[in-house]
Protein backbone atom coordinates (compact mmCIF):
# COMPACT_ATOMS: atom_id res chain seq x y z
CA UNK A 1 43.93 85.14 -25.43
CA UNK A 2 40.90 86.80 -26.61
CA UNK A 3 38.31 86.91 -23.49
CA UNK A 4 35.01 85.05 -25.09
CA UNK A 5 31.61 86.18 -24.06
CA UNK A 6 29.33 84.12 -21.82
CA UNK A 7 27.43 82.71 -25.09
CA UNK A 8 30.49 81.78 -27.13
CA UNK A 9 31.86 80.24 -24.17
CA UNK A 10 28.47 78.04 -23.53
CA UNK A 11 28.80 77.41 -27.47
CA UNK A 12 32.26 76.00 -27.34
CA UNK A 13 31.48 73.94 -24.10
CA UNK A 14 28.49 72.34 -25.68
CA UNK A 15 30.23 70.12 -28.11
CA UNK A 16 31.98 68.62 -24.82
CA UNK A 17 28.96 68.13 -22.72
CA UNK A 18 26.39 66.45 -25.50
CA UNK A 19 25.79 62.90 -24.76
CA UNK A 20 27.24 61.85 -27.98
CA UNK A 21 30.55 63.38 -27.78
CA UNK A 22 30.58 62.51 -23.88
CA UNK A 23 30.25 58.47 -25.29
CA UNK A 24 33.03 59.01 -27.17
CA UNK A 25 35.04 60.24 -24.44
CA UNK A 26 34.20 57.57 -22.33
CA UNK A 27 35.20 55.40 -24.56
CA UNK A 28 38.41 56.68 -25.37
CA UNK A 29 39.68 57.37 -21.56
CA UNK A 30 38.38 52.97 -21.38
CA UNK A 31 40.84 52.38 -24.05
CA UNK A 32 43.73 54.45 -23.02
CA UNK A 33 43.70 53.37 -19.77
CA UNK A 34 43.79 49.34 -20.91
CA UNK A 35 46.53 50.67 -23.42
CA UNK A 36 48.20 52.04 -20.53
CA UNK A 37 48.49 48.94 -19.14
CA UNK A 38 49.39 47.13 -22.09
CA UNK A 39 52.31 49.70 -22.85
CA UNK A 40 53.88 49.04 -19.37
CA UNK A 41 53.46 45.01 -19.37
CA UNK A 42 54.82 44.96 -23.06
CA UNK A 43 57.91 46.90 -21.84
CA UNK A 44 58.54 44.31 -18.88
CA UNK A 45 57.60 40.90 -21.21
CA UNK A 46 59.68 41.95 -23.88
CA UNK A 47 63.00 42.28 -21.52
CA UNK A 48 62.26 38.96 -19.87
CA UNK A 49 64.72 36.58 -21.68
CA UNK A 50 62.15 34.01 -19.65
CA UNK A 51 59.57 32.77 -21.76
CA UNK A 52 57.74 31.52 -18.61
CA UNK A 53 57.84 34.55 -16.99
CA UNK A 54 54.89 36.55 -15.32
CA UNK A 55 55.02 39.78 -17.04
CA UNK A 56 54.53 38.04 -20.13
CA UNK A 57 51.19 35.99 -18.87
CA UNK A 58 50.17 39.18 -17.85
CA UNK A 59 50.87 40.93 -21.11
CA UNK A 60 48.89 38.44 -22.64
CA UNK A 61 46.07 38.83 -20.04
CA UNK A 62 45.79 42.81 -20.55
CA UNK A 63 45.76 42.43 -24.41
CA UNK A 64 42.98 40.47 -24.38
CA UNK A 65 40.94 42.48 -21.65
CA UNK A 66 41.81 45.75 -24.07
CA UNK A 67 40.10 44.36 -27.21
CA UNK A 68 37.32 42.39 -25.03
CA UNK A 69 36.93 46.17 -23.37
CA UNK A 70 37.24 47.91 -26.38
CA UNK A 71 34.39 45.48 -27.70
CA UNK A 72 32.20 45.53 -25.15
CA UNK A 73 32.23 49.07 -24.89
CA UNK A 74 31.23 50.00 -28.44
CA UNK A 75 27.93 48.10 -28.14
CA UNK A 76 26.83 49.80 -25.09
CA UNK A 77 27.21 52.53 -26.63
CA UNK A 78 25.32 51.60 -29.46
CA UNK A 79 22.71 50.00 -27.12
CA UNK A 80 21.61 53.78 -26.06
CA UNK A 81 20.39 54.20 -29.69
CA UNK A 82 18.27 50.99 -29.82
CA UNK A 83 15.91 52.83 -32.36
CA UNK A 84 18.67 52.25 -35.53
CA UNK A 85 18.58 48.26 -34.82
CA UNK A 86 16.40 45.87 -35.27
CA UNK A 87 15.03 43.49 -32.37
CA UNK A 88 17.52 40.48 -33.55
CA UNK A 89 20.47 43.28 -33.62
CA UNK A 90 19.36 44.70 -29.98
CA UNK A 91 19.36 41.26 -28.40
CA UNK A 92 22.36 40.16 -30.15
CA UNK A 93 24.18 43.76 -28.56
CA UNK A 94 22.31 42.72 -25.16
CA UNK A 95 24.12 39.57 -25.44
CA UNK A 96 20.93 37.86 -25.09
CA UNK A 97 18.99 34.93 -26.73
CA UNK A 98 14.80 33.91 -26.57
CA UNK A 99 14.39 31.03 -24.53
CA UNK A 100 10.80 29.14 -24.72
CA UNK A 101 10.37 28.13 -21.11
CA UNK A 102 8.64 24.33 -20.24
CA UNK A 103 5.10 26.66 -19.53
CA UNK A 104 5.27 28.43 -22.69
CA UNK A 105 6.84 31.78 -21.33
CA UNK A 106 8.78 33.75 -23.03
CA UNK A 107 12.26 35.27 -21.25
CA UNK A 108 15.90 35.91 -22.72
CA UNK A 109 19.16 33.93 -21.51
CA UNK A 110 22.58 35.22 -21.79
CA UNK A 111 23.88 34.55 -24.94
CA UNK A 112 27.87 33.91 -25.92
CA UNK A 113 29.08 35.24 -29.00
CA UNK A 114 32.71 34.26 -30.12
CA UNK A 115 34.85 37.46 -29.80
CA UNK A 116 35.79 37.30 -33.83
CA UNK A 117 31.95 37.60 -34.53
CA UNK A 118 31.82 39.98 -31.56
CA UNK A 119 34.60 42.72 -32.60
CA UNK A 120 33.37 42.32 -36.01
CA UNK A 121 29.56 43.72 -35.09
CA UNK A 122 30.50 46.07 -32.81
CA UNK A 123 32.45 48.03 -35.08
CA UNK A 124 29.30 47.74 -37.29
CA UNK A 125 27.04 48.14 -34.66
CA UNK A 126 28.75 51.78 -33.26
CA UNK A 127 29.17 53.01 -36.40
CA UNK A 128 25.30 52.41 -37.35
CA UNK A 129 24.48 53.33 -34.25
CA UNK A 130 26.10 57.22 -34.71
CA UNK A 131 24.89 56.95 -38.35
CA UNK A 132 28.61 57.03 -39.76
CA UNK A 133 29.74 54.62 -42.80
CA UNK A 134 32.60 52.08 -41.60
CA UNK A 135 33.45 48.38 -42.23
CA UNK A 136 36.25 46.55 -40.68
CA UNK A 137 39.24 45.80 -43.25
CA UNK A 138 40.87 43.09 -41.82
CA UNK A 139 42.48 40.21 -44.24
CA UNK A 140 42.79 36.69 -42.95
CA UNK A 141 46.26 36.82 -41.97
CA UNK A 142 44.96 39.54 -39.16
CA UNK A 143 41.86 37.42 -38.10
CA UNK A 144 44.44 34.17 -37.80
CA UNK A 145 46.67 36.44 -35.48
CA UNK A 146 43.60 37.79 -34.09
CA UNK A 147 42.10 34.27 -33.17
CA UNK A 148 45.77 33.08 -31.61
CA UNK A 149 45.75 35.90 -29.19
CA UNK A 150 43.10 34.41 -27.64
CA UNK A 151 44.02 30.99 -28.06
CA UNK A 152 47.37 31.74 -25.85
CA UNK A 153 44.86 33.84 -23.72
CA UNK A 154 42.31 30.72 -23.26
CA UNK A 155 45.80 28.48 -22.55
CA UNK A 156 47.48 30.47 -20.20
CA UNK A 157 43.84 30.87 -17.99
CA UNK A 158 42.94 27.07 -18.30
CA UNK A 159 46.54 25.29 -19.23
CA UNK A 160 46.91 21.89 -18.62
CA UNK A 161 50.44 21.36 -18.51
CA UNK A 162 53.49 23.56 -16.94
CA UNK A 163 54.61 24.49 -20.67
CA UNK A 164 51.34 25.78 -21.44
CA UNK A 165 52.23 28.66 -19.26
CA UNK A 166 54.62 29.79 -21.74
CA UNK A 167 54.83 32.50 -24.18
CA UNK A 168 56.82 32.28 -26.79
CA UNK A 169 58.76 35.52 -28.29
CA UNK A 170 56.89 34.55 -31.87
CA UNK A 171 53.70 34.95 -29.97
CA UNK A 172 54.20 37.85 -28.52
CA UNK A 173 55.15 39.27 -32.15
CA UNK A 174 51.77 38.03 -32.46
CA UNK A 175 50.01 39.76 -30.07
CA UNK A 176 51.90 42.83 -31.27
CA UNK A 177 50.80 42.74 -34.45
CA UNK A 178 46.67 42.06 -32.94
CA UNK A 179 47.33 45.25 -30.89
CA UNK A 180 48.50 47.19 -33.94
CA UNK A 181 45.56 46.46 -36.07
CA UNK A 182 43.00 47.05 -33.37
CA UNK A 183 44.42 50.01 -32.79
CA UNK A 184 44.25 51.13 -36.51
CA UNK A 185 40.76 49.92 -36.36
CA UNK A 186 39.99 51.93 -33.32
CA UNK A 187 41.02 55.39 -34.09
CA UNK A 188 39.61 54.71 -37.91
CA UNK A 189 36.05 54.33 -36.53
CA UNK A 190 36.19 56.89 -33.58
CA UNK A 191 37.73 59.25 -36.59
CA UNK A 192 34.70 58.68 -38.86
CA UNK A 193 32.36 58.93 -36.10
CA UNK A 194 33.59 62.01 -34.15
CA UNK A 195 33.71 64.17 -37.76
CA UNK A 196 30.26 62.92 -38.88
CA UNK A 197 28.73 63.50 -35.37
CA UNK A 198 31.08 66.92 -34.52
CA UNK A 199 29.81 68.20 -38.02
CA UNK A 200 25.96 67.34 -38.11
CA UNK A 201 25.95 69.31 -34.44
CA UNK A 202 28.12 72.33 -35.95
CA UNK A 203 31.29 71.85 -35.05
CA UNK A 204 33.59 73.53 -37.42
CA UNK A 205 35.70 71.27 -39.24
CA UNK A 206 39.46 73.48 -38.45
CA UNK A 207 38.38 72.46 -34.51
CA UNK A 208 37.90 68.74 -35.55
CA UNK A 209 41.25 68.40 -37.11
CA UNK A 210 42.72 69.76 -33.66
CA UNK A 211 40.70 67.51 -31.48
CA UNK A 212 41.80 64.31 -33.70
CA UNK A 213 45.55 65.77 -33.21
CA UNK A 214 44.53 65.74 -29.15
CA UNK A 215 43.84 62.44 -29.88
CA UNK A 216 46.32 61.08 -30.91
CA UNK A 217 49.19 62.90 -28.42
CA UNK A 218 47.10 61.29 -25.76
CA UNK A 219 47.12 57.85 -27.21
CA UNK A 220 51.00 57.86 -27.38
CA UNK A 221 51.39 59.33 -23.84
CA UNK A 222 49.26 56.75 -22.83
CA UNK A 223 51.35 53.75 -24.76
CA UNK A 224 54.46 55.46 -23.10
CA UNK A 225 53.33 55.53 -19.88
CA UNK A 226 52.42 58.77 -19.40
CA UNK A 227 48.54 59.04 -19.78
CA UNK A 228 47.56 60.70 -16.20
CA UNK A 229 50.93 62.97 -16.34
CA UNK A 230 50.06 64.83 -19.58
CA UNK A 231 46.19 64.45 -20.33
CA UNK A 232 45.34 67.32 -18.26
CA UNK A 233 47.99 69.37 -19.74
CA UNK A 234 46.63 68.62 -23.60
CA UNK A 235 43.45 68.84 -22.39
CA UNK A 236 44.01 72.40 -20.98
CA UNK A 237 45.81 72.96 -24.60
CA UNK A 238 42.39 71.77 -26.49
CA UNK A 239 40.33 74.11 -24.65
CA UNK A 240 42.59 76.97 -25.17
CA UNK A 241 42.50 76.31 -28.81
CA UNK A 242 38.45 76.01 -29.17
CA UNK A 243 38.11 79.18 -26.89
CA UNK A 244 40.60 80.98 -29.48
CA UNK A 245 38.95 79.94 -32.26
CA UNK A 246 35.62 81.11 -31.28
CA UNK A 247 37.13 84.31 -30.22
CA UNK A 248 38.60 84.69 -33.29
CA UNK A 249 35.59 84.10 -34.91
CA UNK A 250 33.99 86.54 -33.44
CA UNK A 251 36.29 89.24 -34.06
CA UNK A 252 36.43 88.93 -37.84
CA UNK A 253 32.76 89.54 -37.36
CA UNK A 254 31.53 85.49 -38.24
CA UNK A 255 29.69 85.31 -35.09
């Protein structure tokens, strides 16, 4: 490998230590880790011929934490640019509503937002927030299979009868097919948002198209199972490959 000099080597670590591509990070290792988990329980409720069996509640549980997560996650991260939102938008991110008090103060009350409205402006939200274009291209179908994932969520937590407990193999081809899209959806906007944000702070683009492929190794060892086993080996692989491509940038005299 070609040895890099002390300021090519603080060039090539400074795209991984700015706060924006530190976020991104962040939010990545949240949703591999929740994938992780849904990878493992989908194994398990899948070979249960027992449609009242526990794996399968807590496949159903996990699925629902990943996109509630994966949701929550993307508006604090685009809390930390309050300056691109307006005050409705920042209370609405904040989860938080004005409340006229009895003595004619003013304070803010926590306010619920139904997770299909949520999902839907968070996406929004990050990708405003990093100043990237992205909208959410989901047809009904998805947004019916969407809502019934947390429908058999909401039943399983608060059910009312002993068949309530359930899950049915349709629904878990359901919940499937939610995971999918989200999934889609996720490594669209974190794809749109790492190459406008890697390329307004200089990142050349030949280095983006390695860390997307990074990406997306990780995200299938983490489906499989095998996240904490190979990340630090693809990481080490990532690094080897920005060092080299500095180094070889510097040799053909680009530097």
């Amino acid at each position: 490998m070609i040895e890099l000099t002390q300021t090519q080597n603080e060039i090539a670590q400074s795209f991984f230590k700015s706060p924006a591509v530190q976020q991104t990070n962040e939010l990545l290792m949240m949703w591999l880790t929740l994938s992780a988990d849904v990878g493992r329980l989908e194994e398990h409720a899948k070979g249960e011929k027992s449609q009242n069996s526990f794996h399968r509640r807590q496949y159903v549980r996990a699925a629902a934490a990943l996109v509630e997560g994966f949701t929550s996650m993307m508006k604090q991260n685009a809390l930390l640019y309050p300056e691109a939102f307006s005050p409705e938008e920042v209370l609405v991110l904040r989860e938080k509503e004005p409340l006229l008090k009895e003595n004619g103060e003013v304070s803010v009350r926590e306010r619920y937002v139904p997770i299909k409205n949520n999902i839907r402006f968070a996406f929004a939200a990050y990708a405003k927030a990093m100043r990237a274009a992205f909208s959410l291209d989901w047809r009904q179908s998805d947004w019916q299979d969407f809502k019934e994932l947390f429908d058999i969520r909401n039943r399983i937590v608060h059910p009312r009868k002993d068949e309530e407990l359930f899950v049915l193999d349709k629904e878990l081809d359901c919940i499937k097919r939610v995971l999918d899209l989200v999934s889609k959806s996720h490594s669209a906007v974190l794809e749109t948002i790492q190459k406008t944000m890697w390329l307004r702070h200089g990142m050349p683009e030949p280095l983006f198209k390695n860390w997307m492929s990074f990406q997306e190794k990780i995200c299938k060892a983490a489906h499989a199972g095998r996240f904490e086993k190979e990340r630090a080996a693809l990481q080490k692989k990532l690094r080897a490959e920005v060092e080299g491509y500095f180094g070889q940038h510097k040799s053909k005299g680009k530097g």
